[in-house]
Protein backbone atom coordinates (compact mmCIF):
# COMPACT_ATOMS: atom_id res chain seq x y z
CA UNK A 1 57.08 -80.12 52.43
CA UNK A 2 54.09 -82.46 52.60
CA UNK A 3 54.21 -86.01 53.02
CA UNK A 4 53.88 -87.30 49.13
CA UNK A 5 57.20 -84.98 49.10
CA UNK A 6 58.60 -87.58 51.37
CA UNK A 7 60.77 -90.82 50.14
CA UNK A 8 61.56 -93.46 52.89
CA UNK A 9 63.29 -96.40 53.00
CA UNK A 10 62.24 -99.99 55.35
CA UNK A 11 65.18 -102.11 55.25
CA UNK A 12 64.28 -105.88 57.17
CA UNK A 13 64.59 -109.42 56.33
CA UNK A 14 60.95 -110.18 56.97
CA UNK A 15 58.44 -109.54 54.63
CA UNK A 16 55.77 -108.98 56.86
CA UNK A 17 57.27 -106.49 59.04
CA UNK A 18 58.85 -105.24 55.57
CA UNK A 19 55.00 -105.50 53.96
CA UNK A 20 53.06 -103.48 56.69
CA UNK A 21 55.13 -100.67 57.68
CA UNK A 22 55.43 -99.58 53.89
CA UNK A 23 51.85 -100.01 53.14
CA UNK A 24 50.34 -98.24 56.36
CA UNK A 25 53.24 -95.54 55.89
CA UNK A 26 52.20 -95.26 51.98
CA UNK A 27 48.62 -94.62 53.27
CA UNK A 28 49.88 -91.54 55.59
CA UNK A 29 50.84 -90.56 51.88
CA UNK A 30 54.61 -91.03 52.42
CA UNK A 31 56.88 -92.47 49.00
CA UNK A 32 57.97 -95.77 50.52
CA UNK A 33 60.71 -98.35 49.24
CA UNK A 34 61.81 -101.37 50.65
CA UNK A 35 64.69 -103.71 50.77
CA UNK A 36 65.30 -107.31 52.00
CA UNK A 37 69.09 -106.89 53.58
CA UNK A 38 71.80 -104.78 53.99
CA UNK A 39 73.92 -104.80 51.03
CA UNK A 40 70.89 -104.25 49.04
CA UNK A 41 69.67 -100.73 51.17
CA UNK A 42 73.26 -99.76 50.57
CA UNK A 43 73.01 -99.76 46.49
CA UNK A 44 69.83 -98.33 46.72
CA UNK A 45 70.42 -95.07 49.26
CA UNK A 46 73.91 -94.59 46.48
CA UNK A 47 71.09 -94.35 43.16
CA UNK A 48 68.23 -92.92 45.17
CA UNK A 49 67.67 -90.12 47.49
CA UNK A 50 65.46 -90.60 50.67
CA UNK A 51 64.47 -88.62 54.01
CA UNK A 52 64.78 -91.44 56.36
CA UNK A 53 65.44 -95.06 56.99
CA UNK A 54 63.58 -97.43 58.87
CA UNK A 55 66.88 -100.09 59.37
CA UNK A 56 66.15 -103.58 61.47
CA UNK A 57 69.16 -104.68 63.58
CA UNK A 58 69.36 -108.53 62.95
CA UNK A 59 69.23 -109.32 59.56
CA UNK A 60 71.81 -112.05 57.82
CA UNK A 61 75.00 -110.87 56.13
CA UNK A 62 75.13 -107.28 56.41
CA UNK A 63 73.50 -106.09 59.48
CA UNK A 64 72.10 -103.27 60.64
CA UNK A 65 74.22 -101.96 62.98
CA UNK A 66 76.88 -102.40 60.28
CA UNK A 67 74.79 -100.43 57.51
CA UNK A 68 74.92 -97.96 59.90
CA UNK A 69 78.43 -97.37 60.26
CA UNK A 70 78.57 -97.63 56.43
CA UNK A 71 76.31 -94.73 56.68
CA UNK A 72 77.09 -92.34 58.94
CA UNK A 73 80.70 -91.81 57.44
CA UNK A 74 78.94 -90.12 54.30
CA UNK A 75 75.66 -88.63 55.67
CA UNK A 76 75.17 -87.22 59.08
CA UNK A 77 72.12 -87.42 61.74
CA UNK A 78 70.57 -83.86 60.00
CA UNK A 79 70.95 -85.15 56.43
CA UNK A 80 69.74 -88.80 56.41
CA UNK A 81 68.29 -89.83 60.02
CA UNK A 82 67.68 -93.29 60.97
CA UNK A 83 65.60 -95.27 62.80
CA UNK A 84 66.31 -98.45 64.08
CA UNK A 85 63.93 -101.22 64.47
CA UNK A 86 64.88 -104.40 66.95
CA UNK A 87 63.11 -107.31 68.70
CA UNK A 88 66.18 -106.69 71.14
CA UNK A 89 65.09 -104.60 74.20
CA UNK A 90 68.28 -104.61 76.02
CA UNK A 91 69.63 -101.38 77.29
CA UNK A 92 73.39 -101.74 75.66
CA UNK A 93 71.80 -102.79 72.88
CA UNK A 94 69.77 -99.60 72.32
CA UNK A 95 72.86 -97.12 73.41
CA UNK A 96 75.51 -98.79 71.18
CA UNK A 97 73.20 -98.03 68.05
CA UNK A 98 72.16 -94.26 69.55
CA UNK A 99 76.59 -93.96 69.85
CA UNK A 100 77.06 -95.07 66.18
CA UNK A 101 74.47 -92.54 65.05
CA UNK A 102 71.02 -93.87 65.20
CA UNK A 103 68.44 -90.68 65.57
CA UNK A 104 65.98 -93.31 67.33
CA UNK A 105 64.66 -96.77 67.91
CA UNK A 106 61.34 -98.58 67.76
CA UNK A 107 60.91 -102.32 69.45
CA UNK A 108 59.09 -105.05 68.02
CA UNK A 109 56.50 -105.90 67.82
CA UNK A 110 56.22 -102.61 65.97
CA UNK A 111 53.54 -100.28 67.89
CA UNK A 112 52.59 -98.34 64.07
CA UNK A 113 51.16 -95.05 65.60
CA UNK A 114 54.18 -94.86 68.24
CA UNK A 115 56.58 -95.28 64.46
CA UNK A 116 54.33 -92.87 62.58
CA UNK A 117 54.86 -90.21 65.59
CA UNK A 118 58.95 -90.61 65.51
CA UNK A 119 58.99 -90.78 61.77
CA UNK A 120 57.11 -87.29 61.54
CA UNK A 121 59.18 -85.63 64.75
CA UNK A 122 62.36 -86.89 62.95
CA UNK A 123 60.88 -85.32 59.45
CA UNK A 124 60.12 -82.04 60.75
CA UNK A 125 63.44 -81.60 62.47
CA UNK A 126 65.46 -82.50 59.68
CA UNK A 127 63.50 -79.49 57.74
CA UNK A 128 64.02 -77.22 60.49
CA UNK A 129 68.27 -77.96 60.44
CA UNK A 130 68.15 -77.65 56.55
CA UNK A 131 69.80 -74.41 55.36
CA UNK A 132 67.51 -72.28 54.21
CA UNK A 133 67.48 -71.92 50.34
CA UNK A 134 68.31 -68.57 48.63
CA UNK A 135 65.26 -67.85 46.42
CA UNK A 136 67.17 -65.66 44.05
CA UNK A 137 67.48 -66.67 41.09
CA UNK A 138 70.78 -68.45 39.15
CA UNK A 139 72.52 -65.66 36.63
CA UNK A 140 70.95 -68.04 33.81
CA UNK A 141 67.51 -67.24 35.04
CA UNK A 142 68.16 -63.26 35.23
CA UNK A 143 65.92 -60.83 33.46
CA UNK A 144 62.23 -58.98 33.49
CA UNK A 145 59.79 -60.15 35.81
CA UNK A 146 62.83 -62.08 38.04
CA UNK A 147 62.73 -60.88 42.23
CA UNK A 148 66.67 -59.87 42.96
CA UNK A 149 67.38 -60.70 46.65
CA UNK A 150 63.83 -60.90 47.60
CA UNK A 151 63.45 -57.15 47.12
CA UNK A 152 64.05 -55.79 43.87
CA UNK A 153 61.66 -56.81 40.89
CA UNK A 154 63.57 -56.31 37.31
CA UNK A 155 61.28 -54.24 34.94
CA UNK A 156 62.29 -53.10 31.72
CA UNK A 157 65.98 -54.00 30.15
CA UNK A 158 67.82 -50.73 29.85
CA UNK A 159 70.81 -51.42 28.01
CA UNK A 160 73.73 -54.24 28.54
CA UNK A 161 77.51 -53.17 28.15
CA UNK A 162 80.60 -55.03 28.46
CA UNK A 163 80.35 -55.53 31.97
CA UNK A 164 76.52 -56.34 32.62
CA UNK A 165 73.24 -55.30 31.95
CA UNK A 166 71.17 -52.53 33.37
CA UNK A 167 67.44 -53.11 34.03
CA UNK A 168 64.65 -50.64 35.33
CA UNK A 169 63.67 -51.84 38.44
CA UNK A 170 61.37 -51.37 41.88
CA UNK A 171 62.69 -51.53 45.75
CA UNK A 172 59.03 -53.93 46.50
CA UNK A 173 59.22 -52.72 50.05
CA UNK A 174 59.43 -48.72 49.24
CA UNK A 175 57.62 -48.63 46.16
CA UNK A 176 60.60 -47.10 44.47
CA UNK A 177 62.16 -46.97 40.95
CA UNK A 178 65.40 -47.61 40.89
CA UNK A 179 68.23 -48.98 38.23
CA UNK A 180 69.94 -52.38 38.86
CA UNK A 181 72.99 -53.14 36.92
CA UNK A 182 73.77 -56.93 37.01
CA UNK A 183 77.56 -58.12 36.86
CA UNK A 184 78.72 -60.38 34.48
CA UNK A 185 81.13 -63.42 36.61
CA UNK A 186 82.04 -65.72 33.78
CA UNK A 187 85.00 -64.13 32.71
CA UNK A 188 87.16 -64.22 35.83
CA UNK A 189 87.46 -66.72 38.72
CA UNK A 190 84.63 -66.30 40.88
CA UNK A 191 85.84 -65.52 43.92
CA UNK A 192 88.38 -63.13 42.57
CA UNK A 193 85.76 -61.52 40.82
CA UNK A 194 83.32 -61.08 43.59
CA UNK A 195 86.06 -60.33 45.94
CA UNK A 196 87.09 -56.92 43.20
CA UNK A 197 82.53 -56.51 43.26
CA UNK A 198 82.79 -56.28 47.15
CA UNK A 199 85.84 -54.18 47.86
CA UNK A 200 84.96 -52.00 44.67
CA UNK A 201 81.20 -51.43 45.80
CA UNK A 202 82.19 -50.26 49.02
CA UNK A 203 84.05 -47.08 46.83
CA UNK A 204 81.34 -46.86 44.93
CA UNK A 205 79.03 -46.14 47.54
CA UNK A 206 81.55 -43.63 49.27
CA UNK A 207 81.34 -40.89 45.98
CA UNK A 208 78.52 -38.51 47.82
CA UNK A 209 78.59 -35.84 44.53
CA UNK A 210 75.53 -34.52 43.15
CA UNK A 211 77.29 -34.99 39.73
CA UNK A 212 77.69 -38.94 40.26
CA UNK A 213 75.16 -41.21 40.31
CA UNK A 214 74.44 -42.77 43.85
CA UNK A 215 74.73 -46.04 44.71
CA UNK A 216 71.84 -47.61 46.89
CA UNK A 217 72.56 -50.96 47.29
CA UNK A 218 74.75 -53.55 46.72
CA UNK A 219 75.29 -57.34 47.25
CA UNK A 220 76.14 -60.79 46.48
CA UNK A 221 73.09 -63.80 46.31
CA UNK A 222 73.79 -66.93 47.46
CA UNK A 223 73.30 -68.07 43.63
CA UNK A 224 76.12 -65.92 42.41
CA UNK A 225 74.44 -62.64 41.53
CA UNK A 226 76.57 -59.40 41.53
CA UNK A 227 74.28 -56.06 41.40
CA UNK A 228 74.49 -52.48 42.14
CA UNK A 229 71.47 -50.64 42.87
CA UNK A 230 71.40 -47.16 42.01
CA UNK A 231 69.90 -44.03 41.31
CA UNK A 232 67.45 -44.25 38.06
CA UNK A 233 68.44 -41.37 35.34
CA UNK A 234 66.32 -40.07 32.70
CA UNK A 235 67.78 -38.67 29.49
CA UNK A 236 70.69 -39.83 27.22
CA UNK A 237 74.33 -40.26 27.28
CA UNK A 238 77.01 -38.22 26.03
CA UNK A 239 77.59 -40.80 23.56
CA UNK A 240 74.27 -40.70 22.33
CA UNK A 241 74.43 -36.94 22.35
CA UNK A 242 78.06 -37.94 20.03
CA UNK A 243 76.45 -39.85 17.83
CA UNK A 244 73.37 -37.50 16.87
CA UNK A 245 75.48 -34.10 16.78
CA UNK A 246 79.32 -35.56 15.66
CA UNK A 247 80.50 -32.70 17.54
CA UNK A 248 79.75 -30.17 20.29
CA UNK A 249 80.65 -26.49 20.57
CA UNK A 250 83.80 -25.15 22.81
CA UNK A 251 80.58 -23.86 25.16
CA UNK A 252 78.93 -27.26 25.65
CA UNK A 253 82.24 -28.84 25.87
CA UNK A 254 82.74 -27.15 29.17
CA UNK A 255 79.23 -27.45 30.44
CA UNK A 256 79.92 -30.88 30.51
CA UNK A 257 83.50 -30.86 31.28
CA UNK A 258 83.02 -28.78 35.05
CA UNK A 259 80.96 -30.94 36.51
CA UNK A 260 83.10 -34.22 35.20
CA UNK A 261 85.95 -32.41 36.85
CA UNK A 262 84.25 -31.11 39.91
CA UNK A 263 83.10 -35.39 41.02
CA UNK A 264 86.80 -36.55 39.83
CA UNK A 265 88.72 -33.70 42.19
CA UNK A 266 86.41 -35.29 44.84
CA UNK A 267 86.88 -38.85 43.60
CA UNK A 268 90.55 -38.51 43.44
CA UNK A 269 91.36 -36.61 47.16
CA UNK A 270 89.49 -39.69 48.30
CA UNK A 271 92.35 -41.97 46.48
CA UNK A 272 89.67 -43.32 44.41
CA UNK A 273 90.37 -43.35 40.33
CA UNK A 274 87.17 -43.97 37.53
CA UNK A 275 89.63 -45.95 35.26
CA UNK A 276 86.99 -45.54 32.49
CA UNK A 277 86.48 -41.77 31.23
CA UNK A 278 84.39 -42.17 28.21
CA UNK A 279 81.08 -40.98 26.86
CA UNK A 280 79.31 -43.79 27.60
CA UNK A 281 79.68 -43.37 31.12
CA UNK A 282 78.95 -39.65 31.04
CA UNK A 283 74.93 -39.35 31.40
CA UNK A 284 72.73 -36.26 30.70
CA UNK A 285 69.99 -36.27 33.25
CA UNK A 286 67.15 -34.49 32.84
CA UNK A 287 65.71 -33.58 36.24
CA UNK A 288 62.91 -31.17 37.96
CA UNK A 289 65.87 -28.55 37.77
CA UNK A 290 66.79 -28.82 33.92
CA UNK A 291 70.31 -30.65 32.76
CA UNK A 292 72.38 -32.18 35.25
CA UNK A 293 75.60 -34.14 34.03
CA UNK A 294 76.10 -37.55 36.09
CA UNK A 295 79.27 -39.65 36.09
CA UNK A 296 78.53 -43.33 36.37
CA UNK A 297 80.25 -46.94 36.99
CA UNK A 298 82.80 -45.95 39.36
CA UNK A 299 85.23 -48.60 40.08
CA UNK A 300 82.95 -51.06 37.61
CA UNK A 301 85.69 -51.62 35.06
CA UNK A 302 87.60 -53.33 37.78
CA UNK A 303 85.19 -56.00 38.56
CA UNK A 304 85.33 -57.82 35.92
CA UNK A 305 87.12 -58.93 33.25
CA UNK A 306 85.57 -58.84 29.10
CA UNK A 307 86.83 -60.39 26.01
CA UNK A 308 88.50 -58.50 23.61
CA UNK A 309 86.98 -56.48 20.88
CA UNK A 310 87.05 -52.78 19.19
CA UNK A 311 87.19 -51.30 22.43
CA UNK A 312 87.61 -53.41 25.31
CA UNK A 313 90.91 -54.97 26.79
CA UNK A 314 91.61 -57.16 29.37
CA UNK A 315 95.02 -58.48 30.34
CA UNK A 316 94.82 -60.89 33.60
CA UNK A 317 92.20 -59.20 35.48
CA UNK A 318 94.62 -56.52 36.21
CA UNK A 319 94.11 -53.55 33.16
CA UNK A 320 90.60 -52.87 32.71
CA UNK A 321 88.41 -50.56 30.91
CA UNK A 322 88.58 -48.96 27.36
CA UNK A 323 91.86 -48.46 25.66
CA UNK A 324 90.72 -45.38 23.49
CA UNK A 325 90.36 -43.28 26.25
CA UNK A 326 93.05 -44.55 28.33
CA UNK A 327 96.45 -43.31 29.97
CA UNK A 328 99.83 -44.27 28.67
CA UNK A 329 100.85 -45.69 31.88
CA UNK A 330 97.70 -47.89 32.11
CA UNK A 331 99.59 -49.95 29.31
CA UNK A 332 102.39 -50.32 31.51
CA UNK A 333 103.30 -51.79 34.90
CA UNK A 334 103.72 -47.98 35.83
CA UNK A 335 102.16 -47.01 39.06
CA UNK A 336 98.70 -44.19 37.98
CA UNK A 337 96.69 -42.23 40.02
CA UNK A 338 94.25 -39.88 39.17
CA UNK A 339 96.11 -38.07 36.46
CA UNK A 340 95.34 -41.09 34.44
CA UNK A 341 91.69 -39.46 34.45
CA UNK A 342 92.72 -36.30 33.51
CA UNK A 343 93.59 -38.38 30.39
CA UNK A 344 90.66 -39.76 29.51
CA UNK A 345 89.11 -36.30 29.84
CA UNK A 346 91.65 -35.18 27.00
CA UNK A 347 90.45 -37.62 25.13
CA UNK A 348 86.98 -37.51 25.90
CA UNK A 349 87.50 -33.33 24.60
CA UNK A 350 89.17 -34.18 21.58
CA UNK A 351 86.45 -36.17 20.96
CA UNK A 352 84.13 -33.71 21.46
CA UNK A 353 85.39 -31.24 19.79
CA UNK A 354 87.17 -32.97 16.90
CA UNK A 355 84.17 -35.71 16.09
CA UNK A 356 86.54 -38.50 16.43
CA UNK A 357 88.92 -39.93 18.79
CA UNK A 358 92.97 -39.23 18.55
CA UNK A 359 93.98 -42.49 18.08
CA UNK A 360 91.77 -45.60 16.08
CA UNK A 361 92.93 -48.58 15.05
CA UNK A 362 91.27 -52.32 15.34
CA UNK A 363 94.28 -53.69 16.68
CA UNK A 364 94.27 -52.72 20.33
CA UNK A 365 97.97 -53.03 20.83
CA UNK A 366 98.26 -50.38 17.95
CA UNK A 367 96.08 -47.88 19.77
CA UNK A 368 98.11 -48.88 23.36
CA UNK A 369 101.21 -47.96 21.29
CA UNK A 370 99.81 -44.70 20.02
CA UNK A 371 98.40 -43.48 22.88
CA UNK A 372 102.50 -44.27 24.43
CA UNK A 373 104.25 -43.08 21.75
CA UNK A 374 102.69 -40.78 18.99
CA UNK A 375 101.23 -37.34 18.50
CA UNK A 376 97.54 -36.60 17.80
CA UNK A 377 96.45 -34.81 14.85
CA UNK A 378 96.30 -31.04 15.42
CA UNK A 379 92.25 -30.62 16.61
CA UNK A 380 92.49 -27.47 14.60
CA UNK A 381 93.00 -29.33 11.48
CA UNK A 382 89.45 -31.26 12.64
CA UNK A 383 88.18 -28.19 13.45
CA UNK A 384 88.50 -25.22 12.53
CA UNK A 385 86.55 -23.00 15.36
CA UNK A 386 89.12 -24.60 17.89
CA UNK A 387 91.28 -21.93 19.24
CA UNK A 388 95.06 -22.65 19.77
CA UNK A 389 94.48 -21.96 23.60
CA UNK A 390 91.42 -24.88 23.47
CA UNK A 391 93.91 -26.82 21.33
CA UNK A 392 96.49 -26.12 24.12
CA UNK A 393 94.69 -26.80 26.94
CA UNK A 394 93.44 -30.76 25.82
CA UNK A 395 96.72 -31.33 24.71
CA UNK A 396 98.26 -31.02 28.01
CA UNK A 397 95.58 -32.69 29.27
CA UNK A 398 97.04 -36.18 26.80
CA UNK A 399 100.27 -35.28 28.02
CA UNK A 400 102.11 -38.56 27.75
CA UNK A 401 103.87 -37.91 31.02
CA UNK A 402 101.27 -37.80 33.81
CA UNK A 403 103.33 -35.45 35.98
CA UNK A 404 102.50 -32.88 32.90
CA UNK A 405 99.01 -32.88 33.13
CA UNK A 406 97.03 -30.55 34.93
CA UNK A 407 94.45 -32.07 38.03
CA UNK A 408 90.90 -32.27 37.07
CA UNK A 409 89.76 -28.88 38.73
CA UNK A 410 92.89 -26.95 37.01
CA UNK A 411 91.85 -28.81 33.60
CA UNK A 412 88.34 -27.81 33.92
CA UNK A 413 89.82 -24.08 35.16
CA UNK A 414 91.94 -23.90 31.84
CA UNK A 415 89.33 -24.62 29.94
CA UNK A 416 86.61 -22.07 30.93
CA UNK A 417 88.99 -19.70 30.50
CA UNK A 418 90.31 -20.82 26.83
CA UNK A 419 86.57 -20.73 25.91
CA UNK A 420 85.50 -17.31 27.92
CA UNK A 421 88.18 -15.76 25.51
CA UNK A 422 86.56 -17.48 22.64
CA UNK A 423 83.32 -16.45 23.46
CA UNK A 424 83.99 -12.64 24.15
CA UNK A 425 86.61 -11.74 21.22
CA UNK A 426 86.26 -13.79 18.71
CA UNK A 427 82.42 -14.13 18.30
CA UNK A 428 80.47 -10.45 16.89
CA UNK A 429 78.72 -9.14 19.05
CA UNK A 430 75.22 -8.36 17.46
CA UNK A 431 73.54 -4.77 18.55
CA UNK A 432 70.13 -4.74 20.04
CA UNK A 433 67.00 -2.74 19.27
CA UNK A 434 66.76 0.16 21.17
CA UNK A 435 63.47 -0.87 24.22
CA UNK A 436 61.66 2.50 25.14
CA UNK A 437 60.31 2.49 28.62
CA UNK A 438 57.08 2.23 29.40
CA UNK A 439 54.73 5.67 29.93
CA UNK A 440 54.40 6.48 33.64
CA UNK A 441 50.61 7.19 35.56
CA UNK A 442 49.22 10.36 34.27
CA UNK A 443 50.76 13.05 36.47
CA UNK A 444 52.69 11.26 38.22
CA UNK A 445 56.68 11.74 38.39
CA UNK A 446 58.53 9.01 36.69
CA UNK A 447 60.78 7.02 38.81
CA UNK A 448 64.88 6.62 38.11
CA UNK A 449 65.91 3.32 36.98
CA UNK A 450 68.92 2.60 39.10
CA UNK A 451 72.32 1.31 37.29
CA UNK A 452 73.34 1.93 33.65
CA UNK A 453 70.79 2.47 31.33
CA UNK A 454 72.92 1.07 28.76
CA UNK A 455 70.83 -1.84 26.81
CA UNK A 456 72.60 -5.07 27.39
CA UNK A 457 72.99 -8.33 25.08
CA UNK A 458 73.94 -12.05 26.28
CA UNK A 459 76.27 -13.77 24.32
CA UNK A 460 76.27 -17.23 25.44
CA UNK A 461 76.54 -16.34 29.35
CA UNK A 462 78.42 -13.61 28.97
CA UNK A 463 76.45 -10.15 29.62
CA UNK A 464 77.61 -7.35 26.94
CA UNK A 465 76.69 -3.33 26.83
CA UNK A 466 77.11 -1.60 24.04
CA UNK A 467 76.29 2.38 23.24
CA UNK A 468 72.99 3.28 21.94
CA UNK A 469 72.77 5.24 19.21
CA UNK A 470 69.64 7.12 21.00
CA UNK A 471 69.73 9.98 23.77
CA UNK A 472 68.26 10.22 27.21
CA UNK A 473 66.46 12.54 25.89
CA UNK A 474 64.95 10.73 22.56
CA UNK A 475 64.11 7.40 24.57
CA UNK A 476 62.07 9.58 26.53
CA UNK A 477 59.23 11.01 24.54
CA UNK A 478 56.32 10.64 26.86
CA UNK A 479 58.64 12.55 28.98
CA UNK A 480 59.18 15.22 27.58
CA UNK A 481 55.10 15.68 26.15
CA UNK A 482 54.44 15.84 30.20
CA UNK A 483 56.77 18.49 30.81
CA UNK A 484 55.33 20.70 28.18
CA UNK A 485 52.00 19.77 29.27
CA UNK A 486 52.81 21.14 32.74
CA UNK A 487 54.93 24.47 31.79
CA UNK A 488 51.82 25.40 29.69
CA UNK A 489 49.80 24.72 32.86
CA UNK A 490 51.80 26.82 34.91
């Protein structure tokens, strides 16, 4: 901080000694004030903020040793120094003012360069035992173009949900993209809510699963700031995916489904539970190696709390996350564990499969009730090309009881199953072309295929032979003009 950054304060009775010092300090380009006596230094350090005080000793009424005391029970040596000025040379003089909290002294006459020098020593201390200021920015100043912890630069806005907003962004030291999701604080107590970010970012980072996204970073700014670093994913969400196609076959359904369940049975071994299955937080990447389903905020609906709306509840900090895809007992003061996923995957199939979810209403306590205490409508009735064993399987997924459902690698088991049977005897299985092979090197024998030379068809995974109608002997031709062509030879 330069000088003209400075403001100082000369505080003594005579004008002349007040008079120089503040005009040969304003010429070292300092912001000097003055006053005439004590009480009047006091009222002016309360409405004005200053660096330093030059205080003389004997002045009438309020003197300076007294000011001092006055002072130094509000601001300490680092915050406000002070330097007294005196005519008196006496040693007890000089240590009874450095005991109540003087930083220095000057004599008079006053020696200007020897002041100068102890004004700027005392200056540049005081900078160097101020805290050092957190350049991140206040959530109010958040957004594109803004440095996060003096290492990530905010790009592009990605999206914002209930609980913050995601932003493309670049680790400036590695040169690398990454998404940063910044945490919304407003709606809980701050400590409690950066307390839940700590403890909950810790899990996060602990879900190693090539089916979750990965958490790089996270931390806490001096300003308030809650992020998560992580991975940055290309593609679309399942509930974009929702929203474009209504529905998805049984096929897709458990594409998606195995590798949901595969991260949870991970997730839940570990004691961990999402608490908010839904297709928003279900991502299709698309990577170097095609399609690759990613499961994403783990732990995030617990950070914070949201106001309520068509989806979102909260209820004291303590139930968080989306009521139409959540578990009975998540309504309740019932202890859950990771069964209460399995839930939300029920849901999350019926939704997929039916177009809609099993329970809407824009009263939240109604859908909390229905998810408790009433039936879904049969998915068949939605749709049709739902088998009663797919219809079977989600169902006991929504069990109402947890200790009914199924764990999230037996519900994704279940499934493949149901839809393996729907895929092999239900679908027709079309017949292919007959394929000829290829005519072998002019006199030269023809090698044996090895295996079945049945022609094969794949029906969505599933490889299927059928009969030709065609002999050996008939897909053969070439064959057979080669033999005669050698008998006649012989």
């Amino acid at each position: 901080m330069t000088p003209e950054e400075r403001q100082l304060l000369v505080v003594d009775d005579n004008e002349v000694n007040r008079d120089m010092l503040s005009r040969r300090l304003s010429r070292k380009g300092y912001q000097v004030k003055t006053a005439s006596n004590g009480h009047e230094a006091l009222k002016m350090i309360e409405n004005g903020s200053f660096d330093l005080i030059l205080l003389d000793i004997m002045m009438p009424g309020l003197n300076g040793i007294e000011v001092l005391k006055i002072l130094r029970q509000k601001y300490s040596t680092a915050e406000l120094p002070i330097i007294m000025a005196t005519a008196k040379d006496r040693s007890e003089d000089v240590v009874e003012a450095l005991e109540l909290g003087a930083n220095d002294y000057v004599t008079k006459p006053i020696d200007f360069p020897v002041v100068l020098a102890r004004v700027t020593a005392h200056l540049r201390q005081k900078i160097a035992a101020a805290p050092k200021k957190d350049p991140s920015p206040t959530p109010q100043e958040i957004g594109p173009g803004v440095v996060l912890a003096e290492k990530y630069l905010l790009e592009d806005k990605l999206g914002t949900g209930s609980f913050g907003t995601v932003y493309r962004g670049k680790h400036l030291s590695l040169q690398q993209s990454v998404a940063i999701k910044v945490l919304q604080t407003s709606l809980a107590p701050a400590s409690e809510a950066l307390a839940r970010f700590r403890r909950e970012g810790i899990s996060a980072c602990r879900v190693r699963h090539p089916n979750a996204v990965s958490v790089l970073d996270f931390g806490i700014t001096a300003t308030g700031v809650a992020y998560l670093v992580m991975e940055l994913l290309e593609g679309r969400s399942l509930a974009e995916e929702l929203k474009e196609k209504g529905t998805l076959t049984p096929l897709r359904c458990s594409a998606i489904l195995e590798p949901i369940c595969d991260v949870l049975s991970e997730v839940h071994a570990q004691g961990m539970v999402h608490r908010d299955i839904k297709p928003a937080n279900i991502f299709i990447h698309i990577g170097h190696a095609g399609e690759i389903v990613k499961v994403l905020d783990f732990g995030i609906a617990k950070l914070v709390g949201d106001v309520t709306s068509e989806e979102h509840l909260t209820v004291e900090g303590s139930i968080l996350g989306t009521p139409t895809y959540m578990a009975p007992e998540r309504f309740s003061n019932e202890n859950y564990d990771g069964r209460a996923d399995v839930y939300s995957l029920g849901v999350l199939l019926y939704r997929m499969l039916g177009g809609r979810t099993p329970f809407q209403s824009k009263d939240l306590m109604a859908v909390a009730m229905q998810h408790m205490r009433e039936t879904p409508r049969s998915l068949r009735e939605l749709n049709p090309m739902v088998t009663r064993e797919l219809e079977s399987v989600v169902m006991a997924a929504m069990s109402k009881s947890m200790h009914d459902r199924p764990s999230a690698s037996e519900l994704a088991r279940r499934f493949g199953e149901a839809v393996g049977r729907r895929a092999t005897d239900l679908r027709p299985v079309q017949v292919v072309p007959p394929v000829f092979d290829p005519p072998p090197p002019p006199f030269s024998e023809p090698e044996e295929s090895e295996g079945s030379s049945e022609p094969t068809h794949i029906i969505d995974g599933n490889e299927v032979r059928h009969e030709s109608p065609f002999s050996e002997e008939d897909r053969n031709p070439m064959r057979r003009l080669l033999d005669k062509i050698f008998d006649s030879e012989n």
